[in-house]
PDB file of N, CA and C in Angstrom:
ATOM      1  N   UNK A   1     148.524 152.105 284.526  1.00  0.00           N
ATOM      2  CA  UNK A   1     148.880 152.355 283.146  1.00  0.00           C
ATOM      3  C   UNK A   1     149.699 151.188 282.614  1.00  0.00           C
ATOM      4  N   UNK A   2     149.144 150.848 281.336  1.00  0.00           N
ATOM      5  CA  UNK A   2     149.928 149.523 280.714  1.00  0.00           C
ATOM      6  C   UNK A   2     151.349 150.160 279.833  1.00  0.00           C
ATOM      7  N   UNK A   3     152.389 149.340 279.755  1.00  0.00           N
ATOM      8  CA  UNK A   3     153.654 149.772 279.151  1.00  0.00           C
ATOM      9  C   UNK A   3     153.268 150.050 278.364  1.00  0.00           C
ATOM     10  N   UNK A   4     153.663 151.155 277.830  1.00  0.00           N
ATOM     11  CA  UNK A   4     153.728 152.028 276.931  1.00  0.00           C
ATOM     12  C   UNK A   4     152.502 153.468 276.341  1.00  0.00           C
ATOM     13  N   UNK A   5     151.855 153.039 277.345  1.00  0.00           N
ATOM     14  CA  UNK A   5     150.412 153.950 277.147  1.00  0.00           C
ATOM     15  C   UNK A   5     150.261 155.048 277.598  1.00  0.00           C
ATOM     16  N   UNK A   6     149.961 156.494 276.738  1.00  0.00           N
ATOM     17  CA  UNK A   6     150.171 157.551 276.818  1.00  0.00           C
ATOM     18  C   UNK A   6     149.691 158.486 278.319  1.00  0.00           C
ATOM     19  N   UNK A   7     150.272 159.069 279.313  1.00  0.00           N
ATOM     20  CA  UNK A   7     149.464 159.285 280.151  1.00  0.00           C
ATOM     21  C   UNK A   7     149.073 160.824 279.519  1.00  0.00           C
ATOM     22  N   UNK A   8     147.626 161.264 279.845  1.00  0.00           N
ATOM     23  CA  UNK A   8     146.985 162.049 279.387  1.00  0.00           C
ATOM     24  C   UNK A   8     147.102 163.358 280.523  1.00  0.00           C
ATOM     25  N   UNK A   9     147.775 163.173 281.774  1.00  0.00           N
ATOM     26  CA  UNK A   9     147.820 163.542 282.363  1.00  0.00           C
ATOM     27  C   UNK A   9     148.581 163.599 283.624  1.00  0.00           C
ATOM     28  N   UNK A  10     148.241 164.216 285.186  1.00  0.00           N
ATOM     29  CA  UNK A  10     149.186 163.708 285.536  1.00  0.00           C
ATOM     30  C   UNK A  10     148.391 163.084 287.203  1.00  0.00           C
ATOM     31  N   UNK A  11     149.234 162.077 287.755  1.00  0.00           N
ATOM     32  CA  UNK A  11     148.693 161.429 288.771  1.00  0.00           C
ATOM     33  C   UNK A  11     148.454 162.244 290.001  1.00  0.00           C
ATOM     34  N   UNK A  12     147.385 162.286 290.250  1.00  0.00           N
ATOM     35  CA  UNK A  12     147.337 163.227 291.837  1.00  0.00           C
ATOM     36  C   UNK A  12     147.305 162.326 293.098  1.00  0.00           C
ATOM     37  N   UNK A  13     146.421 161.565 293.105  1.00  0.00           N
ATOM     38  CA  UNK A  13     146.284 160.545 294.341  1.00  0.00           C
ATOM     39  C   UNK A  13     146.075 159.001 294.099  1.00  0.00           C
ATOM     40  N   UNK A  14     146.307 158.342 294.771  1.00  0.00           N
ATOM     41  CA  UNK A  14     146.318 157.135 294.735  1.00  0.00           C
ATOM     42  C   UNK A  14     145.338 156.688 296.451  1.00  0.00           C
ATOM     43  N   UNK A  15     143.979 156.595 296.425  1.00  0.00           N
ATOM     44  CA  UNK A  15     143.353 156.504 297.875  1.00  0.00           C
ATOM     45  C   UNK A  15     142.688 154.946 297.805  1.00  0.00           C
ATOM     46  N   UNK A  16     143.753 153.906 298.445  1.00  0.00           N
ATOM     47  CA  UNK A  16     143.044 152.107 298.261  1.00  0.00           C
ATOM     48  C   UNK A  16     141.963 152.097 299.075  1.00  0.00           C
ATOM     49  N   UNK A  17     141.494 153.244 300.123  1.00  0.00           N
ATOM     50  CA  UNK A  17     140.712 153.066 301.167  1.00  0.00           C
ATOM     51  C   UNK A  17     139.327 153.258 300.405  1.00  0.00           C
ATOM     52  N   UNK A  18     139.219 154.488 299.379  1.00  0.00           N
ATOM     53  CA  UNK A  18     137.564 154.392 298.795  1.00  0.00           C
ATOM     54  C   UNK A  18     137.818 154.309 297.419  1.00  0.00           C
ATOM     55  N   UNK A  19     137.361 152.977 297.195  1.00  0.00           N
ATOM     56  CA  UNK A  19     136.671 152.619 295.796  1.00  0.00           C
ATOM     57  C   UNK A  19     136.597 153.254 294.650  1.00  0.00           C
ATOM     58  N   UNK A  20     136.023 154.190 295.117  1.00  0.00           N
ATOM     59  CA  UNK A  20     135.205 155.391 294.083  1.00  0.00           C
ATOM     60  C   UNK A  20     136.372 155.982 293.769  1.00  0.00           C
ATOM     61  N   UNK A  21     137.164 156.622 294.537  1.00  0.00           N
ATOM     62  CA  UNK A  21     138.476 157.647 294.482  1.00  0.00           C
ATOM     63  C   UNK A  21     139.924 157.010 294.232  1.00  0.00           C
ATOM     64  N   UNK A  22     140.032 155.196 293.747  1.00  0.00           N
ATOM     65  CA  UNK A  22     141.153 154.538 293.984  1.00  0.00           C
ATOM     66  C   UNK A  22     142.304 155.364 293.260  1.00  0.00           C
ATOM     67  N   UNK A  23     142.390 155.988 292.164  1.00  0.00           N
ATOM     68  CA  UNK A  23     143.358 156.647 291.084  1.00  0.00           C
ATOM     69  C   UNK A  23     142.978 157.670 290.657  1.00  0.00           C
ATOM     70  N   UNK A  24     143.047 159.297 291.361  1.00  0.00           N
ATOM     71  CA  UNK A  24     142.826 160.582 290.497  1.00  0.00           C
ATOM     72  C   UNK A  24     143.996 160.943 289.567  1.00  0.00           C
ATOM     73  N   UNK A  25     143.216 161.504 288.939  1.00  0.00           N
ATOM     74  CA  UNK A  25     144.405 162.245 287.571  1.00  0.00           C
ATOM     75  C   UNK A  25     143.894 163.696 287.322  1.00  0.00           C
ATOM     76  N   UNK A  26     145.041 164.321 287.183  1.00  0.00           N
ATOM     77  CA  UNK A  26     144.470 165.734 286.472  1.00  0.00           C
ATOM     78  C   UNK A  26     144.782 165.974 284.563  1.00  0.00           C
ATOM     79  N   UNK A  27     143.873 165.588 284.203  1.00  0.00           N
ATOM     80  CA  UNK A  27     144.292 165.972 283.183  1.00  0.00           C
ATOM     81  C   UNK A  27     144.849 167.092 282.208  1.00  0.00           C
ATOM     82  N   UNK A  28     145.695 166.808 281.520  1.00  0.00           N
ATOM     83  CA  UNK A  28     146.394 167.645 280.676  1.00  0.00           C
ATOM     84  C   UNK A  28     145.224 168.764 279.950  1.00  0.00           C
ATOM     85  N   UNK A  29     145.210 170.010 279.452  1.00  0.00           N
ATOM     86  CA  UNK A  29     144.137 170.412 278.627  1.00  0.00           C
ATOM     87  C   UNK A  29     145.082 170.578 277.214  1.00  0.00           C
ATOM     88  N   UNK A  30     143.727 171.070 276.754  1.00  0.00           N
ATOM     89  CA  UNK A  30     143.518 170.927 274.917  1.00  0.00           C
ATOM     90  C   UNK A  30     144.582 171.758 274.615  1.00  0.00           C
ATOM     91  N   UNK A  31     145.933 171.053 274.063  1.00  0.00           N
ATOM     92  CA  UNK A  31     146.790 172.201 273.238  1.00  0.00           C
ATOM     93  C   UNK A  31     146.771 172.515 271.538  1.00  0.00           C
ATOM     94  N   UNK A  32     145.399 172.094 271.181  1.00  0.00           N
ATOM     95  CA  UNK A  32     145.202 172.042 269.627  1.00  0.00           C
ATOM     96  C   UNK A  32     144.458 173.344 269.871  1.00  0.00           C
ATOM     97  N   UNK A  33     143.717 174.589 270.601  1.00  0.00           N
ATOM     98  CA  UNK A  33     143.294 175.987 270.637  1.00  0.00           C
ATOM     99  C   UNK A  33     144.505 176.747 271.529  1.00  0.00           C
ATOM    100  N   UNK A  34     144.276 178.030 271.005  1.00  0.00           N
ATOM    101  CA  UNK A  34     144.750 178.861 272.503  1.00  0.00           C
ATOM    102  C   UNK A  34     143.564 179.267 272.989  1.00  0.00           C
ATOM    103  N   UNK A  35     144.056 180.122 274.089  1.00  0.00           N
ATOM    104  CA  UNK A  35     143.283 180.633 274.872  1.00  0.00           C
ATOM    105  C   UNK A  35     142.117 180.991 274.443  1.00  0.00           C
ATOM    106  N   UNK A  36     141.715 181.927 273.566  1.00  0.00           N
ATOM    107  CA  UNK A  36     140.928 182.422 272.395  1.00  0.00           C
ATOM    108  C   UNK A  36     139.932 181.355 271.969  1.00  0.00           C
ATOM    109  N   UNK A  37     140.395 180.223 271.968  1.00  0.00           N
ATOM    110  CA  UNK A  37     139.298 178.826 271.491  1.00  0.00           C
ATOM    111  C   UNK A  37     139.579 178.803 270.127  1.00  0.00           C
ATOM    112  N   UNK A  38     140.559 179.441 268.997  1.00  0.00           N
ATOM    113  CA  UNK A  38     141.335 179.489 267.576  1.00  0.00           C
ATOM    114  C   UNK A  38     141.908 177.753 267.679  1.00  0.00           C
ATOM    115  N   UNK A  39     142.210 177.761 266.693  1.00  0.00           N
ATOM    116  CA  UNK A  39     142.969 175.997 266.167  1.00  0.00           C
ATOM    117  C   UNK A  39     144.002 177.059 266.319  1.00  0.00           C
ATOM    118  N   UNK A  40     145.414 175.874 266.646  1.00  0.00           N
ATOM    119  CA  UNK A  40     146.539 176.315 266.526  1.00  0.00           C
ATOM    120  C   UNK A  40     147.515 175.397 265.312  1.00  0.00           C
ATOM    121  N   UNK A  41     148.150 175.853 264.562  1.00  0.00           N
ATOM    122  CA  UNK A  41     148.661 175.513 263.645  1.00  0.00           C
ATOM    123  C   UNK A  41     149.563 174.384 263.677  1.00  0.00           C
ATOM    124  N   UNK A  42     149.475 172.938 263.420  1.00  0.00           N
ATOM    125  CA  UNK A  42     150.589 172.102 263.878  1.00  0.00           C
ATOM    126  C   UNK A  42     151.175 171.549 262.456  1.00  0.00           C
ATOM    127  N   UNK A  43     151.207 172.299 260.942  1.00  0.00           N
ATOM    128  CA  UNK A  43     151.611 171.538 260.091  1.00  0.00           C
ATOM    129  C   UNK A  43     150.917 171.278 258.708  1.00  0.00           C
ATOM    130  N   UNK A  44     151.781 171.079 257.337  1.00  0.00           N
ATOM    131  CA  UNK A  44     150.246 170.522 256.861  1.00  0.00           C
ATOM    132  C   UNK A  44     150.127 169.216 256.497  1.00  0.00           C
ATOM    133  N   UNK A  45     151.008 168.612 257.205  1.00  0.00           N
ATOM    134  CA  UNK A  45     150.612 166.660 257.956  1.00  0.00           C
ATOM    135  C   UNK A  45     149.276 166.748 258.811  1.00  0.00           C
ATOM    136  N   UNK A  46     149.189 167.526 259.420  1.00  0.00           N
ATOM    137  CA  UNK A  46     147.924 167.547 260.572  1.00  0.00           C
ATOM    138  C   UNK A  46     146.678 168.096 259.918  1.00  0.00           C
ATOM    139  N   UNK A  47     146.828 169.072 259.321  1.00  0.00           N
ATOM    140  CA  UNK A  47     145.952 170.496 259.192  1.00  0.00           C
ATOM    141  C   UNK A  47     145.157 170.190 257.932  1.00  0.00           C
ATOM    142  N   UNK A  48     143.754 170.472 257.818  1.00  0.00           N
ATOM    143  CA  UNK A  48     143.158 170.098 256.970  1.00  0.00           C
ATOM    144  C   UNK A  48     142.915 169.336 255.882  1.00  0.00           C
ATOM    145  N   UNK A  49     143.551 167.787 256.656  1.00  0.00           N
ATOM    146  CA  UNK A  49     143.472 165.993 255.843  1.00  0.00           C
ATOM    147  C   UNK A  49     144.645 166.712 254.936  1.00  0.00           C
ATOM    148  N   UNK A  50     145.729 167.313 254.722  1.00  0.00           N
ATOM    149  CA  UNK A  50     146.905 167.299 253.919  1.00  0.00           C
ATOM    150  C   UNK A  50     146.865 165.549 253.092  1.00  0.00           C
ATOM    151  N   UNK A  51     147.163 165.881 251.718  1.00  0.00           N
ATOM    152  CA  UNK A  51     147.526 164.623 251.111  1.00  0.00           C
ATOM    153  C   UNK A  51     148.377 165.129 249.568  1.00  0.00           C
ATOM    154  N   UNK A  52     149.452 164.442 249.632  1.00  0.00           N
ATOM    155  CA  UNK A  52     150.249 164.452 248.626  1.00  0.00           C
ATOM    156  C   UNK A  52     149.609 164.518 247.382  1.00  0.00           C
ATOM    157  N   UNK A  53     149.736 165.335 246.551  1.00  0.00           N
ATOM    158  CA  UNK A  53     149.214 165.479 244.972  1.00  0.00           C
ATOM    159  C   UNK A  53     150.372 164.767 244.336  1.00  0.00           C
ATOM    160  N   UNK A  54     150.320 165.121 242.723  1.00  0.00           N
ATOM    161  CA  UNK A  54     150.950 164.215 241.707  1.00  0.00           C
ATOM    162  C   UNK A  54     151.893 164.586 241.682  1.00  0.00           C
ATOM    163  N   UNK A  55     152.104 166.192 241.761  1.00  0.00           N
ATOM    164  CA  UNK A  55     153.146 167.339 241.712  1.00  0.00           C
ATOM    165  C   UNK A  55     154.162 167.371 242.858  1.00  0.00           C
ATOM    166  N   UNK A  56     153.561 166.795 244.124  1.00  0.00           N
ATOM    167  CA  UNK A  56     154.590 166.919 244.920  1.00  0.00           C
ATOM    168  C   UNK A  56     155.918 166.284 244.998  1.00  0.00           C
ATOM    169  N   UNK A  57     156.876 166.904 245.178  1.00  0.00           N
ATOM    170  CA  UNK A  57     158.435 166.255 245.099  1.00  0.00           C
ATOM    171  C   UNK A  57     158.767 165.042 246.213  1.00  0.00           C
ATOM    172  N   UNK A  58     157.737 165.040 247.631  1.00  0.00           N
ATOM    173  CA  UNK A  58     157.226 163.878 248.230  1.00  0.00           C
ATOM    174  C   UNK A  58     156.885 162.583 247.704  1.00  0.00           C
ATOM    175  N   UNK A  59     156.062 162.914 246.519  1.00  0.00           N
ATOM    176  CA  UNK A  59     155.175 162.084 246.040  1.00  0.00           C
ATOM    177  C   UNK A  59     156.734 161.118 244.896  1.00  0.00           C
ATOM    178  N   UNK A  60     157.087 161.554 244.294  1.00  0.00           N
ATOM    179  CA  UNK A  60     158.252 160.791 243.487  1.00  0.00           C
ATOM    180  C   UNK A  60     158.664 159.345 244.239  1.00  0.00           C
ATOM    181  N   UNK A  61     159.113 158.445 243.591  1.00  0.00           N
ATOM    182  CA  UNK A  61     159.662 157.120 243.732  1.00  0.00           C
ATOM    183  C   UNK A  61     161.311 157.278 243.078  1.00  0.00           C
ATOM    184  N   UNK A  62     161.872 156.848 244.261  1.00  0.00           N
ATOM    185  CA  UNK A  62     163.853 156.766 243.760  1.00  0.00           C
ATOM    186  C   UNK A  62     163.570 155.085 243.121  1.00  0.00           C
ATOM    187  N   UNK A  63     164.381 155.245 242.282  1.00  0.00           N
ATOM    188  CA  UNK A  63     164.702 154.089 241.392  1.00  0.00           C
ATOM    189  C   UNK A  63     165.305 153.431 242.533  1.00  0.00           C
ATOM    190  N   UNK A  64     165.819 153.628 243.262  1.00  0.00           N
ATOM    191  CA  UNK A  64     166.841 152.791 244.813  1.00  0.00           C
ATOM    192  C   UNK A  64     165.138 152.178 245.343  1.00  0.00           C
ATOM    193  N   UNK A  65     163.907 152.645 245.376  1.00  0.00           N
ATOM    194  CA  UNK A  65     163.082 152.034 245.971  1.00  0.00           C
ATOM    195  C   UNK A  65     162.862 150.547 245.232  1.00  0.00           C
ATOM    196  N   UNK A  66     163.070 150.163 243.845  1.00  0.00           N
ATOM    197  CA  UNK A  66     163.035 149.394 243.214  1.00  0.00           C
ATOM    198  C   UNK A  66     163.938 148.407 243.216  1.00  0.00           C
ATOM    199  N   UNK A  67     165.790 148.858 243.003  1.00  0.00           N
ATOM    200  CA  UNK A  67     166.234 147.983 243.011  1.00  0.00           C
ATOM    201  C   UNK A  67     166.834 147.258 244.218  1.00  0.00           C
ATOM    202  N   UNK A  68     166.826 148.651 244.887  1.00  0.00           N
ATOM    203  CA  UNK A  68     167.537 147.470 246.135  1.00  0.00           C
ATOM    204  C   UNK A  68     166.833 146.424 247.135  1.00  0.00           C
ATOM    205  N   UNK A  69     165.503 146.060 247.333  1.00  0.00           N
ATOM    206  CA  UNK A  69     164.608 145.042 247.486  1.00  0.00           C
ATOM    207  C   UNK A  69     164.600 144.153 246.639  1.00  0.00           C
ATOM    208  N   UNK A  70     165.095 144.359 245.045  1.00  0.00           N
ATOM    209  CA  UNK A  70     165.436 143.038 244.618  1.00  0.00           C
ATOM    210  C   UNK A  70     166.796 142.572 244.281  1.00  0.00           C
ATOM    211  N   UNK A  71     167.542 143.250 244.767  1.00  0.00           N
ATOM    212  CA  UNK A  71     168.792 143.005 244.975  1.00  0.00           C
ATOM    213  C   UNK A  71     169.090 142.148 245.929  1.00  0.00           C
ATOM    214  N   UNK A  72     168.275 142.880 247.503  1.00  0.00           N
ATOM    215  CA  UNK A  72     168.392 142.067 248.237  1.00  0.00           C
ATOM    216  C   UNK A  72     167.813 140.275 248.543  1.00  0.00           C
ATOM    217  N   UNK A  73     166.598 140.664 247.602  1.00  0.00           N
ATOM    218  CA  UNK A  73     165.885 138.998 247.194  1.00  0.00           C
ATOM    219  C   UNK A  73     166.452 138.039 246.536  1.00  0.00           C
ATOM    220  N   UNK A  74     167.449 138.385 245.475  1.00  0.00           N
ATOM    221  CA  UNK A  74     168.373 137.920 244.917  1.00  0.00           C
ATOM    222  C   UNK A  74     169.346 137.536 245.411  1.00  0.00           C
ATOM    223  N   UNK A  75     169.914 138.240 246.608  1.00  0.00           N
ATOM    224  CA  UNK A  75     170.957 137.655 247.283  1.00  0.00           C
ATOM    225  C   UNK A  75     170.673 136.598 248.433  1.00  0.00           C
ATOM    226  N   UNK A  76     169.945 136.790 249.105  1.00  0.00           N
ATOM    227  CA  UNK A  76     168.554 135.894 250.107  1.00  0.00           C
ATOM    228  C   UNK A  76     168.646 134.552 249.369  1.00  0.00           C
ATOM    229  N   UNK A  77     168.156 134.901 247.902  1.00  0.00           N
ATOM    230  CA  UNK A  77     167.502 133.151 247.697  1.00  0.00           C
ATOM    231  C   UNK A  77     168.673 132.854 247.023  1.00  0.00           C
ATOM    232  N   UNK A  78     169.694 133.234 246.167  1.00  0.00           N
ATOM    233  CA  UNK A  78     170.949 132.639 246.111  1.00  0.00           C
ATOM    234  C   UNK A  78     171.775 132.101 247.686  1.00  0.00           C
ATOM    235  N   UNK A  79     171.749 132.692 248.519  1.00  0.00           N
ATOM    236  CA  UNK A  79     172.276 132.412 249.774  1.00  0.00           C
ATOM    237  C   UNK A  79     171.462 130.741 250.500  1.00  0.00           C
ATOM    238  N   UNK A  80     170.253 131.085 250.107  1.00  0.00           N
ATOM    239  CA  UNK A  80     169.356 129.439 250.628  1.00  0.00           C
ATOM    240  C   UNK A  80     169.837 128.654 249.406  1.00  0.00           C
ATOM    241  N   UNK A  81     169.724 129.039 248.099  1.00  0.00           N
ATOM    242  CA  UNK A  81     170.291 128.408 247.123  1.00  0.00           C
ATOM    243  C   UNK A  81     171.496 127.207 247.449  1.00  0.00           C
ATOM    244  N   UNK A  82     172.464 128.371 247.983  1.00  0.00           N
ATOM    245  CA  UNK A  82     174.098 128.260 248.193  1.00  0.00           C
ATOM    246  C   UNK A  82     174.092 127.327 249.590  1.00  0.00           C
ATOM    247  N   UNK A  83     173.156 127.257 250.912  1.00  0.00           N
ATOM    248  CA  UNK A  83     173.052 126.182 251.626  1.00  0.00           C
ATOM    249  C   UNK A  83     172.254 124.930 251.496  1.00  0.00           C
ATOM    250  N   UNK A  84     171.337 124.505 250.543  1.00  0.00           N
ATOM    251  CA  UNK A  84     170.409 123.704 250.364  1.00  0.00           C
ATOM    252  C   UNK A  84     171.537 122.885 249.356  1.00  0.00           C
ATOM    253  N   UNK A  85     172.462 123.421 248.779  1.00  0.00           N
ATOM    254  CA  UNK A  85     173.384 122.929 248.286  1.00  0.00           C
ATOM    255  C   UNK A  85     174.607 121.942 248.550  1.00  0.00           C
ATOM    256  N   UNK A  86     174.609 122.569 250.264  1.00  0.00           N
ATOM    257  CA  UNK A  86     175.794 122.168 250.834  1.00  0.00           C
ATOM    258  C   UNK A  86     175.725 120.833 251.646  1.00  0.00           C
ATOM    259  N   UNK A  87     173.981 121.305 251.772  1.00  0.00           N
ATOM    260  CA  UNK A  87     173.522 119.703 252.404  1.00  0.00           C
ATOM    261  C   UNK A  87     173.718 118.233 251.725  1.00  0.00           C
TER     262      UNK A  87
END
């Protein structure tokens, strides 16, 4: 398994002697049904492509999304300003 990559399951054997069998795993099963074979409910981020309408209070923009990225650009290129100066 490479850093950071999800294991799906869990390691049972490790056999260097046959080829075929070098790394078993048991895998995890399906926790998106129960028992029953039903979907199980995880949300409505997950659950039937959910997407923000016009109405949603999600959906709004804070005036802070606006100014403070150019607040901070403003201070950035005054700051290169303020060393290109000093040279």
């Amino acid at each position: 398994m490479g850093l950071g990559s999800p294991l799906s399951g869990d390691l049972k054997e490790i056999n260097l002697n046959d080829p075929k069998r070098t790394v078993v795993f048991e895998l995890d099963a399906n926790n998106f049904e129960d028992a029953d074979g039903n979907p199980i409910s995880q949300g409505k981020y997950r659950d039937e492509g959910y997407v923000a309408g016009k109405d949603d209070a999600e959906n709004t923009t804070s005036i802070f999304n606006v100014i403070l990225p150019l607040t901070l650009a403003a201070v950035v290129l005054g700051f290169v300003v303020w060393t290109l100066q000093q040279l």
